[in-house]
N, C-alpha and C. Protein backbone atom coordinates (compact mmCIF):
# COMPACT_ATOMS: atom_id res chain seq x y z
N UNK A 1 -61.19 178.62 78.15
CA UNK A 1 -60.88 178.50 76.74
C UNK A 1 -61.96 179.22 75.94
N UNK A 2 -61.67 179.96 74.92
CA UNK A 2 -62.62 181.17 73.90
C UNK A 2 -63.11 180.11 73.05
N UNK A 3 -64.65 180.06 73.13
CA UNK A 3 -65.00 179.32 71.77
C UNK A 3 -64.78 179.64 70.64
N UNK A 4 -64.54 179.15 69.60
CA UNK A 4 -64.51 179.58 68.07
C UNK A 4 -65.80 179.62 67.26
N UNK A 5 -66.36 180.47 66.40
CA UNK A 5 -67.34 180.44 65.80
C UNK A 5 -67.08 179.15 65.02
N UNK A 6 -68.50 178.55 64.45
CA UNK A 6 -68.29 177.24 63.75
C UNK A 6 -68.18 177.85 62.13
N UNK A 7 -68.29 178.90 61.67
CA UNK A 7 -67.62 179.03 60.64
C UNK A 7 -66.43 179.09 60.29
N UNK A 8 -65.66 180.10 61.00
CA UNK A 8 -64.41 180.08 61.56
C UNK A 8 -63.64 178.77 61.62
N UNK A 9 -64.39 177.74 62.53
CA UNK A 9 -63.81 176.52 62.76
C UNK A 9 -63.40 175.33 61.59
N UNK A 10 -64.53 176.19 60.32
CA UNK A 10 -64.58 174.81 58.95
C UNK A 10 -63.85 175.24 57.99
N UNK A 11 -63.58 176.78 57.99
CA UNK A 11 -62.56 177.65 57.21
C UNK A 11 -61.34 177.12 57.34
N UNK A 12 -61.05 176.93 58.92
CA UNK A 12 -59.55 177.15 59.22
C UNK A 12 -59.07 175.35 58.98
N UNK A 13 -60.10 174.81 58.60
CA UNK A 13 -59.73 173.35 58.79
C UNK A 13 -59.07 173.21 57.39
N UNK A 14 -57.97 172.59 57.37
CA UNK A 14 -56.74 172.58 55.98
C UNK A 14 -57.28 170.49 56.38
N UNK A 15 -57.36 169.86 55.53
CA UNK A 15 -57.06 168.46 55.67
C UNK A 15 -56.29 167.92 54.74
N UNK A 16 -55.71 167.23 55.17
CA UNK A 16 -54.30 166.73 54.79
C UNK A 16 -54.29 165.57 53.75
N UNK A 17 -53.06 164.76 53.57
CA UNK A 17 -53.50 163.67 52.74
C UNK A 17 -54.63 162.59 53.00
N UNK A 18 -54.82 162.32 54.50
CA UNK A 18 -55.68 161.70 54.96
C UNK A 18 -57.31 161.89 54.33
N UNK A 19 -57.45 162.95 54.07
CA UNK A 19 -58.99 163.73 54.01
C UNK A 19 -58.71 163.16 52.37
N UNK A 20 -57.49 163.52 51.38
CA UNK A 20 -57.48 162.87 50.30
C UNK A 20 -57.60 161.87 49.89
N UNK A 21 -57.05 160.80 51.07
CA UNK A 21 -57.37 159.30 50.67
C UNK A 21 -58.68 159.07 51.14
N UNK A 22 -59.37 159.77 51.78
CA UNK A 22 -60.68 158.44 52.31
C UNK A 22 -61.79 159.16 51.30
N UNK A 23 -61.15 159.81 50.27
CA UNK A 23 -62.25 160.21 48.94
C UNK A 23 -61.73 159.26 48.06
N UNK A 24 -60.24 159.47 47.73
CA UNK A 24 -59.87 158.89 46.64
C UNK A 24 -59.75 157.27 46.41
N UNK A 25 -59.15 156.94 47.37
CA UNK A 25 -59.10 155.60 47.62
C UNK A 25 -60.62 154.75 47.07
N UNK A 26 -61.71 155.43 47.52
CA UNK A 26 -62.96 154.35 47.25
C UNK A 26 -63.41 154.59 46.04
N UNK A 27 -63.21 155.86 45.79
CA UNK A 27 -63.70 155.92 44.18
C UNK A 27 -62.65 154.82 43.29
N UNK A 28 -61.37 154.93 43.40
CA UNK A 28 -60.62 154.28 42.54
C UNK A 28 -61.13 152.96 42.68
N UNK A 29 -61.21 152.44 43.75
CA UNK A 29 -61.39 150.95 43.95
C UNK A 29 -62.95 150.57 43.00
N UNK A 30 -63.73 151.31 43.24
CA UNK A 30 -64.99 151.11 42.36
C UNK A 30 -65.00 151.28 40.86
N UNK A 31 -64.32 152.44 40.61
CA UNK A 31 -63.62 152.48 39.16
C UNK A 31 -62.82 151.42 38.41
N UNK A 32 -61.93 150.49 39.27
CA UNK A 32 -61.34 149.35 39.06
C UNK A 32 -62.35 148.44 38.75
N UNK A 33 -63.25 148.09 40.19
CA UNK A 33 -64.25 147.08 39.73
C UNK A 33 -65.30 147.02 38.37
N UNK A 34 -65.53 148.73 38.13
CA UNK A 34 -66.21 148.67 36.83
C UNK A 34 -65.43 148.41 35.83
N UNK A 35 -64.45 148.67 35.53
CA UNK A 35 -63.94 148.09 34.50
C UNK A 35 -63.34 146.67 34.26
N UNK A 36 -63.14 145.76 35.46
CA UNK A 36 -62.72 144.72 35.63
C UNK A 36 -64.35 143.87 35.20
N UNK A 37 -65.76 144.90 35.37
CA UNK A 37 -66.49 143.90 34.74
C UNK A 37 -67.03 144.23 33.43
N UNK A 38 -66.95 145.34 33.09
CA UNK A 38 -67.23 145.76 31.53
C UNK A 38 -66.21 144.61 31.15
N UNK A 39 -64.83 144.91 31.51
CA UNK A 39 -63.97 143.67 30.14
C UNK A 39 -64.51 142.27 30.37
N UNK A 40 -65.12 141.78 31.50
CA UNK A 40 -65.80 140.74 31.45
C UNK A 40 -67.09 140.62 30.83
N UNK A 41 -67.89 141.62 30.67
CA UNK A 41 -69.07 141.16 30.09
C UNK A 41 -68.61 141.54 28.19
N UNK A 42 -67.59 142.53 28.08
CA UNK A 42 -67.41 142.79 26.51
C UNK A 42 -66.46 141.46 26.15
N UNK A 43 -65.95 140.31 27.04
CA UNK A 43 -65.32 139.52 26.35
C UNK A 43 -66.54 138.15 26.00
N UNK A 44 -67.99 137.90 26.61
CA UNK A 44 -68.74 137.43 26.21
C UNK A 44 -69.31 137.23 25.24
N UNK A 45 -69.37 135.98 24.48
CA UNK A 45 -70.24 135.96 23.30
C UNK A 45 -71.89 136.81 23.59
N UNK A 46 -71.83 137.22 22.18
CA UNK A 46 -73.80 138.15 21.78
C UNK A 46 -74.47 137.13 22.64
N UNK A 47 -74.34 135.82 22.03
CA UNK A 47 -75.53 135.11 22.17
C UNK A 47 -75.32 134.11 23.68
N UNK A 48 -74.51 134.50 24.45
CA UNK A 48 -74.17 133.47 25.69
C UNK A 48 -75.46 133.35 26.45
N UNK A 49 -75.93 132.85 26.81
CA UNK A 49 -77.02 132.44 27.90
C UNK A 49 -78.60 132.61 26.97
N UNK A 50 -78.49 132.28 25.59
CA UNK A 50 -79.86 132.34 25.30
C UNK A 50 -79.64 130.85 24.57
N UNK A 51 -80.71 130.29 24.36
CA UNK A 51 -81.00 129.12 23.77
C UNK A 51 -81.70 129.18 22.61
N UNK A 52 -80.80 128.66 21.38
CA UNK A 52 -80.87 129.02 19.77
C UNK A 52 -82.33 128.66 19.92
N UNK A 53 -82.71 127.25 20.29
CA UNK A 53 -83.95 126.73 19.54
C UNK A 53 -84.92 127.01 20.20
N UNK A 54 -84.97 127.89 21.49
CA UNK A 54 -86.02 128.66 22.30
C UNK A 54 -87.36 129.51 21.50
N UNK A 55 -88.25 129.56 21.46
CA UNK A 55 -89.24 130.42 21.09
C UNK A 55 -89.37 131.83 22.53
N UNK A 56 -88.89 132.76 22.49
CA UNK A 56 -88.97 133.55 23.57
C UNK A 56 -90.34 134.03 24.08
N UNK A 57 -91.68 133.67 23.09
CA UNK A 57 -93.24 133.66 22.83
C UNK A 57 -93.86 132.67 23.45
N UNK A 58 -92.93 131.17 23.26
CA UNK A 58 -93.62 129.86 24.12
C UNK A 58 -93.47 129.93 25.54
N UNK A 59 -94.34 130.16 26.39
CA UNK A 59 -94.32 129.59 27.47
C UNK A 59 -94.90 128.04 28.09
N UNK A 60 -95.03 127.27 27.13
CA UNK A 60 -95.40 126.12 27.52
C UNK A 60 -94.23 125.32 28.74
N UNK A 61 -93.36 125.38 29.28
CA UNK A 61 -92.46 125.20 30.02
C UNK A 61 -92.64 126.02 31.30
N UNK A 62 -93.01 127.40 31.64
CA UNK A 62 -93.21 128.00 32.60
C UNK A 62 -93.99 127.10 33.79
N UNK A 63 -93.11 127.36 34.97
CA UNK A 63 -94.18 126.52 36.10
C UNK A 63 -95.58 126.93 36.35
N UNK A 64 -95.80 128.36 36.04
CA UNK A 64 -97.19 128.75 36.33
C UNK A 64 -98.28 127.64 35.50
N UNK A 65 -97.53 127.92 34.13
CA UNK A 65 -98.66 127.01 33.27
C UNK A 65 -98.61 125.46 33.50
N UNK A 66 -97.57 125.13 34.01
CA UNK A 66 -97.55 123.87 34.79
C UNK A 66 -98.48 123.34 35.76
N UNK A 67 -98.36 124.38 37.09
CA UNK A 67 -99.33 124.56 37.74
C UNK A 67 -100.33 124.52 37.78
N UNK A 68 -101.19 125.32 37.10
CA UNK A 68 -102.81 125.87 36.97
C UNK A 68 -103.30 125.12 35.88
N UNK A 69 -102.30 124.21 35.11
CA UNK A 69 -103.06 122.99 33.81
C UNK A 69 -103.75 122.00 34.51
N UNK A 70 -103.02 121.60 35.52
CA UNK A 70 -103.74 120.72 36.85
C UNK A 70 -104.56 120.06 37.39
């Protein structure tokens, strides 16, 4: 059997729908997931997970300072 040059060999390669899905397929699926969580985080209130009467400056609550007051 005549070997083929390996340029030759990547030229002549045509790939089919197969070669199309195992690109397309994963991008879409990740594309889905980003937007399935943008609309989840844009349907969140501004202020969800912060605490109104918090001082974001006080750390008197931190375990370190818990710790090392001791």
């Amino acid at each position: 059997m005549e070997e083929v040059p390996l340029v030759a060999a990547i030229l002549a390669h045509h790939p089919g729908w197969e070669g199309f899905a195992l690109v397309i397929i994963p991008i879409v699926v990740i594309a889905a997931a980003l937007a399935v969580v943008k609309r989840r985080v844009d349907a969140l209130p501004l202020d969800a997970g912060h605490d109104a009467g918090h001082d974001p400056g006080d750390r008197s609550g931190d375990i370190v300072d818990d710790v090392s007051s001791r």
